[in-house]
N, C-alpha and C. Protein backbone atom coordinates (compact mmCIF):
# COMPACT_ATOMS: atom_id res chain seq x y z
N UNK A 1 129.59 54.48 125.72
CA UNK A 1 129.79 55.25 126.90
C UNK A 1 129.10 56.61 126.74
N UNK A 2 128.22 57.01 127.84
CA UNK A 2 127.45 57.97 127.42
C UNK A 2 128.41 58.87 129.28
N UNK A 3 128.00 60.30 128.53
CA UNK A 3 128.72 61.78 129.87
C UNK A 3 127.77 62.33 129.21
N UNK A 4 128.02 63.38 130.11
CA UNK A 4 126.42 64.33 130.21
C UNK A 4 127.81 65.73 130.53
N UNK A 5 127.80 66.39 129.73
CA UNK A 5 128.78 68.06 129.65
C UNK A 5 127.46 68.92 130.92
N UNK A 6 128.21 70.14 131.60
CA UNK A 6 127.63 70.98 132.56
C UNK A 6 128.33 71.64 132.50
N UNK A 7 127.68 72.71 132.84
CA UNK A 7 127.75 74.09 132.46
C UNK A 7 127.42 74.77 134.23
N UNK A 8 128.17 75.41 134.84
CA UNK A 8 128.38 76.35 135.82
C UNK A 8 128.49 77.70 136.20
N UNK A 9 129.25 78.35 135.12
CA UNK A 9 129.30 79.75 134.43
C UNK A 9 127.56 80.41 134.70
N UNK A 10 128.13 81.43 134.39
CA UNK A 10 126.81 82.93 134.39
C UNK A 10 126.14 82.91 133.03
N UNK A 11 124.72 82.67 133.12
CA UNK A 11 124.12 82.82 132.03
C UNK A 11 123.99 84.25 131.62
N UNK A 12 124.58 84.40 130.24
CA UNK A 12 124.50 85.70 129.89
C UNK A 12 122.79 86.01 128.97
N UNK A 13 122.95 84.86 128.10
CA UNK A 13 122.30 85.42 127.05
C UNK A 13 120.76 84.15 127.06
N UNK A 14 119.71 84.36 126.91
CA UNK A 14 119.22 83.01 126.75
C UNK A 14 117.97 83.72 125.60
N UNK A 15 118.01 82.86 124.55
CA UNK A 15 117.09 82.94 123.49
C UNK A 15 115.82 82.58 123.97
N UNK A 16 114.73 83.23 123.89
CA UNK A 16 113.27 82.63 124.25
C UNK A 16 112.59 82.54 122.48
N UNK A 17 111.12 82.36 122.63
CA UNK A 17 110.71 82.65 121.70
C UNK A 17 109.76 84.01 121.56
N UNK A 18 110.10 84.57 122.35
CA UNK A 18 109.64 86.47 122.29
C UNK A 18 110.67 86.60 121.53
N UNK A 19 111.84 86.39 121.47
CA UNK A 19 113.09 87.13 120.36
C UNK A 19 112.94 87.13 119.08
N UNK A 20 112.40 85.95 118.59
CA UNK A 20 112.01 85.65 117.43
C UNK A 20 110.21 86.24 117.07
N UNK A 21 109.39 86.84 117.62
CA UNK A 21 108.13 87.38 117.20
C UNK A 21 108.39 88.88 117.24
N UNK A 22 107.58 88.68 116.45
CA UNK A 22 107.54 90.66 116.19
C UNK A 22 107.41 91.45 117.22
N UNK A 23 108.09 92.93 117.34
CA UNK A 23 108.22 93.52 118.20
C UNK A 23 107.46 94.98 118.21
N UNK A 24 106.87 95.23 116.61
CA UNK A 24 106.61 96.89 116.42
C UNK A 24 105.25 97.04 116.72
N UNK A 25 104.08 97.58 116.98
CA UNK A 25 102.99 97.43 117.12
C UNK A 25 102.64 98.47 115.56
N UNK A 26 101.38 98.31 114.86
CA UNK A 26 101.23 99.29 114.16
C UNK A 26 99.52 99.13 114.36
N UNK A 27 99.43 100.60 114.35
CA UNK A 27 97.85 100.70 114.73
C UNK A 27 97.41 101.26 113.36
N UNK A 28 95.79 101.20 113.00
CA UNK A 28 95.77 102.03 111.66
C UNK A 28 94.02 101.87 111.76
N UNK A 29 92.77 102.87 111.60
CA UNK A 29 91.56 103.12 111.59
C UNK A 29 91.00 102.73 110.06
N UNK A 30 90.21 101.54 110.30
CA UNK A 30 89.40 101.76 109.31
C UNK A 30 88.01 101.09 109.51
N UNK A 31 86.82 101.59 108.29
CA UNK A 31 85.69 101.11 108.71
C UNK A 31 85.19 99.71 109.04
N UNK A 32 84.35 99.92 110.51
CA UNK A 32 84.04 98.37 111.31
C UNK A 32 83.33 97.76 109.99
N UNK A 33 82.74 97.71 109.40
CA UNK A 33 82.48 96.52 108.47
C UNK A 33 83.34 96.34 107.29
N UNK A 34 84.22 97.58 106.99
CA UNK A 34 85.28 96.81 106.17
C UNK A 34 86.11 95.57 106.81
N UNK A 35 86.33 96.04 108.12
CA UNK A 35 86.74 94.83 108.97
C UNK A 35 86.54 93.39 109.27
N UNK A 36 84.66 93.90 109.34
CA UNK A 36 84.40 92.81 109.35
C UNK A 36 84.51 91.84 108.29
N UNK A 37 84.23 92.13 107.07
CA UNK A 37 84.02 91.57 106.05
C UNK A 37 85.94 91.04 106.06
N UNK A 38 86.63 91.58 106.29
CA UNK A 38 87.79 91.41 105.86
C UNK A 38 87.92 89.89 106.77
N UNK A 39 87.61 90.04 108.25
CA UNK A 39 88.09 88.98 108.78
C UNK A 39 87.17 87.79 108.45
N UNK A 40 86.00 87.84 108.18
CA UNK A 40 85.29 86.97 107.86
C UNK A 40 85.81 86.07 106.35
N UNK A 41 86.03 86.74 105.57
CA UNK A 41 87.30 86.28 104.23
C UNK A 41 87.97 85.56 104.97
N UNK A 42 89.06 86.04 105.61
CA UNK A 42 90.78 85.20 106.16
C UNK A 42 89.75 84.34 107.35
N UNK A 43 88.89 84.27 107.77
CA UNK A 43 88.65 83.30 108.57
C UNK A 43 88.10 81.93 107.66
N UNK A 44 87.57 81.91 106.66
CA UNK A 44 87.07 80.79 106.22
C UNK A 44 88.57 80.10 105.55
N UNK A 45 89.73 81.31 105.36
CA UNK A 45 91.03 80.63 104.52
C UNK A 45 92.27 80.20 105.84
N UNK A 46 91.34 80.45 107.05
CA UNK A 46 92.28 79.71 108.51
C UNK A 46 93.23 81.03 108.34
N UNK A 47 93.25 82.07 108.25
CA UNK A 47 94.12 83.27 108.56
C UNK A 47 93.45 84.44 109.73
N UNK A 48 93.97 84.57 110.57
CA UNK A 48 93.88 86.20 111.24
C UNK A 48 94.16 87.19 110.19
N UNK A 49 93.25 87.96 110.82
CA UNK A 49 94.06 89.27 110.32
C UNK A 49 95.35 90.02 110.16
N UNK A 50 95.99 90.03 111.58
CA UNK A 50 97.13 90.03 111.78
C UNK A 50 97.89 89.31 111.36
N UNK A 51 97.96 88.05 110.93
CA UNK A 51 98.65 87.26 109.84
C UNK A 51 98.78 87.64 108.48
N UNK A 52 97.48 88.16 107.77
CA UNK A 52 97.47 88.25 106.66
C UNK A 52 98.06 89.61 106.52
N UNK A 53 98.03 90.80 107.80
CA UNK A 53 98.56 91.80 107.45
C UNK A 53 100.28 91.57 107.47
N UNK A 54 100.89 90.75 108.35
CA UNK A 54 102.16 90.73 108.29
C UNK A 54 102.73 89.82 106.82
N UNK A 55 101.85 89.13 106.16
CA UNK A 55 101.93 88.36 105.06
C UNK A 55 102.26 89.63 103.73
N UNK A 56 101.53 90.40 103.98
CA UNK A 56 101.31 91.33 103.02
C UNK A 56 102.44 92.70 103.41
N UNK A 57 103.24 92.74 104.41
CA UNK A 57 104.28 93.27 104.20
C UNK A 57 105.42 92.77 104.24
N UNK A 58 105.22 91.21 104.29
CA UNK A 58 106.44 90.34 104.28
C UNK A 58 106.61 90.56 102.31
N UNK A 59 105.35 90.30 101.77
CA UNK A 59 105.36 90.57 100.16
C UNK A 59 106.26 91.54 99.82
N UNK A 60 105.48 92.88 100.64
CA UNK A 60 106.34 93.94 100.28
C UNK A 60 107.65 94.36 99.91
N UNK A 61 107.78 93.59 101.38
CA UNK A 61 109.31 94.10 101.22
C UNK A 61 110.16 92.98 100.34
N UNK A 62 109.53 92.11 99.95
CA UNK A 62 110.35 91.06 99.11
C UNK A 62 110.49 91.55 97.85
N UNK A 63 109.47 92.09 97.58
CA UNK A 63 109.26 92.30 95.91
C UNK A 63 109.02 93.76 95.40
N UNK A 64 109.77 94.19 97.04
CA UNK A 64 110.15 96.08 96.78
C UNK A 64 109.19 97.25 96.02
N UNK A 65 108.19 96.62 96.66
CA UNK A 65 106.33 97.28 95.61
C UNK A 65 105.17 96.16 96.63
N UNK A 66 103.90 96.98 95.81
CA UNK A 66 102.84 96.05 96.08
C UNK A 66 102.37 95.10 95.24
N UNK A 67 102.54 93.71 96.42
CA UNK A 67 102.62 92.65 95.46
C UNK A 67 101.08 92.55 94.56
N UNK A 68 100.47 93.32 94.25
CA UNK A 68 99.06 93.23 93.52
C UNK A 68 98.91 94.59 92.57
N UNK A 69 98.20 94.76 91.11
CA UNK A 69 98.20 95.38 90.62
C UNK A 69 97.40 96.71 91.05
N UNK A 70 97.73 98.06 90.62
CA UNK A 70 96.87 99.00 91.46
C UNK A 70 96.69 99.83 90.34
N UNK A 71 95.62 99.81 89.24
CA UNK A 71 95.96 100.29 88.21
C UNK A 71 94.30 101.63 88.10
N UNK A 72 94.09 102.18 88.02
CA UNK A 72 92.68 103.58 87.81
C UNK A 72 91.85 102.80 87.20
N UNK A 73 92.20 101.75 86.41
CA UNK A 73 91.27 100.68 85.51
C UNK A 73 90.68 100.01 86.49
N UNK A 74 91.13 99.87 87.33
CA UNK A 74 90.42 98.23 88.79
C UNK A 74 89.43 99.04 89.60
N UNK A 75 89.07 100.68 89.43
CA UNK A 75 88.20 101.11 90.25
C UNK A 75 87.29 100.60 89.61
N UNK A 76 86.22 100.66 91.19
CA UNK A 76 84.42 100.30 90.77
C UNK A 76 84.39 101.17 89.55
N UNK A 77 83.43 100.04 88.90
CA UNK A 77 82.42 101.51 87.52
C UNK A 77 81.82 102.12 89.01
N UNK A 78 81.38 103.62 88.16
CA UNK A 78 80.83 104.82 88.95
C UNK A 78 81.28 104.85 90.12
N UNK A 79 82.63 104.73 90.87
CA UNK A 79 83.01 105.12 92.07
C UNK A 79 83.78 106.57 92.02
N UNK A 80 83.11 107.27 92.46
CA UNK A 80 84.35 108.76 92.60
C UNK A 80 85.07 108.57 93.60
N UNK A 81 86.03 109.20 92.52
CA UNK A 81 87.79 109.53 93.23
C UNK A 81 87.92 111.42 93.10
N UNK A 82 88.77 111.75 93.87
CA UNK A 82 89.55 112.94 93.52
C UNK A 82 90.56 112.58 92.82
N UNK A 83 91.04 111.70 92.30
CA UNK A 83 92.10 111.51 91.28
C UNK A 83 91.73 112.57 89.49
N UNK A 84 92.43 113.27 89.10
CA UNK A 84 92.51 113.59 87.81
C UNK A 84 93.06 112.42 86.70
N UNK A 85 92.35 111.75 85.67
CA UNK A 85 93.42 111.36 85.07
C UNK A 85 93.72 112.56 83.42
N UNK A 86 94.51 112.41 83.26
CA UNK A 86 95.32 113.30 82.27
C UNK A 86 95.57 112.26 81.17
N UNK A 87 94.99 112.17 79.76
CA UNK A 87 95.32 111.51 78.59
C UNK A 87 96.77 112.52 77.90
């Protein structure tokens, strides 16, 4: 035996799937061919940009740091910095 339940009442609340996607916008300048080069990378690995950027603060906040090493050793040879280092 199959019934079918109905519902009459005032819809209060209804879940879409806008509730569940991100809501913050974040804007941020950097150079058009760093860009490019960047999306051209995540495009051959099937990623947007915007994916890989929300990927990389989903890391973040998981692992309370940046999930990749950032050490004065990983700069280019001969790239100047204003960094001092102090032995």
């Amino acid at each position: 035996m199959h019934w079918k339940q109905t519902y009459s009442g005032p819809i209060t609340s209804v879940n879409t799937m806008e509730d569940n996607m991100a809501s913050t916008l974040i804007q941020f300048r950097i150079e058009n061919d760093e860009k490019q080069r960047s999306s051209q990378i995540l495009e051959t690995m099937g990623l947007s940009l915007p994916a890989y950027l929300r990927i990389c603060m989903i890391r973040l906040n998981k692992e309370k740091g940046i999930p990749f090493s950032m050490k004065l050793d990983d700069r280019i040879p001969g790239e100047k910095t204003d960094i001092e280092v102090r032995s």
